[in-house]
Protein backbone atom coordinates (compact mmCIF):
# COMPACT_ATOMS: atom_id res chain seq x y z
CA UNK A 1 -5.38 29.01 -2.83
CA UNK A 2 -5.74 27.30 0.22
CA UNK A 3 -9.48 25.26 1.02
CA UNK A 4 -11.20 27.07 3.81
CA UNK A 5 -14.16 26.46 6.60
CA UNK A 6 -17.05 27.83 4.94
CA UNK A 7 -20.77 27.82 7.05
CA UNK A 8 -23.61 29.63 6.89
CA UNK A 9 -26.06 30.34 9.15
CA UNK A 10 -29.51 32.72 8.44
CA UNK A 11 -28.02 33.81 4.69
CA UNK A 12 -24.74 34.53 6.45
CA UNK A 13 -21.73 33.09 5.01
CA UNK A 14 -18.59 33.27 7.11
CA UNK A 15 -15.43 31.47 6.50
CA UNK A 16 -12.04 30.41 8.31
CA UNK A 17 -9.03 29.86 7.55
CA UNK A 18 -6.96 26.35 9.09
CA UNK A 19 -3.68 25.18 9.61
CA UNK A 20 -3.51 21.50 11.00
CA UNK A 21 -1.26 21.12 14.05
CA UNK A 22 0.73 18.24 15.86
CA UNK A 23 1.20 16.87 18.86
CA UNK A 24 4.97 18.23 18.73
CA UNK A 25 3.78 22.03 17.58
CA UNK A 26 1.93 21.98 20.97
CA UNK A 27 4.06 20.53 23.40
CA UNK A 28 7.43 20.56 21.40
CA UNK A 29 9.36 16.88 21.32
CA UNK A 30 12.72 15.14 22.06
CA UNK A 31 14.41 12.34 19.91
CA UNK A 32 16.74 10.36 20.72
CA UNK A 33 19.29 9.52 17.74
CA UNK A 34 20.95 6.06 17.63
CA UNK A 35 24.75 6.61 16.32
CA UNK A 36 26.58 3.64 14.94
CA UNK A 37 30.40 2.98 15.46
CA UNK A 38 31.40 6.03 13.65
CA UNK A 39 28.88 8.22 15.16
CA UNK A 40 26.60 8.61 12.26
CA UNK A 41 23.25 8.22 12.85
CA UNK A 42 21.67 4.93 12.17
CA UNK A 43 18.18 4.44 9.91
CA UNK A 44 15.68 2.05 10.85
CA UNK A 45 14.39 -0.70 8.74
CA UNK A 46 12.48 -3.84 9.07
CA UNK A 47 13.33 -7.12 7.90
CA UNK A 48 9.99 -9.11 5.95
CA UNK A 49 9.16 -12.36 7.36
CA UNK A 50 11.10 -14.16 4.43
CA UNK A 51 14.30 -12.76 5.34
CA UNK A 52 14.35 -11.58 1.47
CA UNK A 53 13.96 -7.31 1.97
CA UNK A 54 14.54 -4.46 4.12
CA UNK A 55 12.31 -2.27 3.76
CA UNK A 56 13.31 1.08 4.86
CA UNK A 57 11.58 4.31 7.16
CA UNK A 58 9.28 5.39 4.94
CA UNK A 59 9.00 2.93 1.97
CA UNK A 60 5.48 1.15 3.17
CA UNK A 61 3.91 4.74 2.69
CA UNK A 62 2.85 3.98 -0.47
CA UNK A 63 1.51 0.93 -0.32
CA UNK A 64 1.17 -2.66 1.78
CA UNK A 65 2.37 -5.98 1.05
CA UNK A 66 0.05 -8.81 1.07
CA UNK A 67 1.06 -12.37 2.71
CA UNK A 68 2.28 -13.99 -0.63
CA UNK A 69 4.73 -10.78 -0.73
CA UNK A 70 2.89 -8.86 -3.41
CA UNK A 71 2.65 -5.31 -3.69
CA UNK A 72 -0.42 -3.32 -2.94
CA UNK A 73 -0.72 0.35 -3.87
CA UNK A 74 -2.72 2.75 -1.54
CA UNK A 75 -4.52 3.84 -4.36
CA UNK A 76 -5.65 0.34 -5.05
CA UNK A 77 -7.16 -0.26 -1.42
CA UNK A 78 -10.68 -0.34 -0.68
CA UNK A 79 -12.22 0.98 2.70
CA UNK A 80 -14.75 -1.41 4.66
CA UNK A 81 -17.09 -0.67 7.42
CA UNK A 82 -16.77 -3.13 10.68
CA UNK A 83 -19.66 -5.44 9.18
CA UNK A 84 -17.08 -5.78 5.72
CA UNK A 85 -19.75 -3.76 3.75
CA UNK A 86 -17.16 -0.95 1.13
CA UNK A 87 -17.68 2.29 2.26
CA UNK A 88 -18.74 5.38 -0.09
CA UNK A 89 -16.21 7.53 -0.70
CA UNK A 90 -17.30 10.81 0.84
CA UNK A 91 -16.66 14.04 -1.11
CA UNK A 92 -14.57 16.72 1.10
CA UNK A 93 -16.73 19.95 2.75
CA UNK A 94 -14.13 22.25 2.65
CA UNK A 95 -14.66 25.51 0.92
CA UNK A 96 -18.51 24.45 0.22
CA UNK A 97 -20.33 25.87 2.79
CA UNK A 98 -22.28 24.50 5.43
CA UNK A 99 -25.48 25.11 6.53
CA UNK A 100 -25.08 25.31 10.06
CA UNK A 101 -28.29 23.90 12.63
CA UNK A 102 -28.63 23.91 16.12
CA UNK A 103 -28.46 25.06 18.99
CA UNK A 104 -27.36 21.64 20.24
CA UNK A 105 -27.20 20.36 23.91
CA UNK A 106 -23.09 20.69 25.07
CA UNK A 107 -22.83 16.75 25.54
CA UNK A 108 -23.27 16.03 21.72
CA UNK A 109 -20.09 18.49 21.33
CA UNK A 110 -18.07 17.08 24.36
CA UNK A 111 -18.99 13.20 23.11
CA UNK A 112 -17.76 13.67 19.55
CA UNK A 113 -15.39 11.16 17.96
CA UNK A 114 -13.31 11.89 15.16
């Protein structure tokens, strides 16, 4: 089952259901396909510094190289804050509920940054 919004406010529990959007759901999108000689559509790829490997669309999604061309998993990278102090991993709210507070003044809301 799907994780869900869950807050409470006074003993009351209420919960909501969420389906994350793009920019292209909302406004729809255009692409523009380059065709090679025969018409089939070309694939990008990038060339590393070396010259020694093209790395495809796609393959750096699971990981980074470093400078002296090794191989970094995501799972093996560490967050830092902007001082270079780790960051604690923050456990993931949805479907434990919230307690909700407020009011709070509409500028708080309006200023958020995600």
């Amino acid at each position: 089952m799907a994780k869900v919004i869950s807050v409470q406010r006074d003993g009351a529990e209420s919960t909501f259901n969420f389906k994350s959007i793009d920019r292209a759901a909302i406004y729809g999108k255009r692409r523009r396909v380059a065709l090679d000689e025969n018409g089939e559509p070309c694939s990008r790829g990038s060339l590393l510094d070396d010259g020694s490997m093209i790395l495809r669309s796609g393959m750096t999604g699971q990981g980074y190289f470093l400078p002296d061309g090794t191989f970094l998993k995501q799972t093996e990278l560490e967050g830092y804050d902007t001082d270079g102090q780790p960051i604690t991993k923050v456990p993931s709210t949805l479907g434990v509920p919230q307690e909700l507070e407020g009011p709070i003044a509409p500028h708080e809301v309006l200023d958020l940054r995600v």
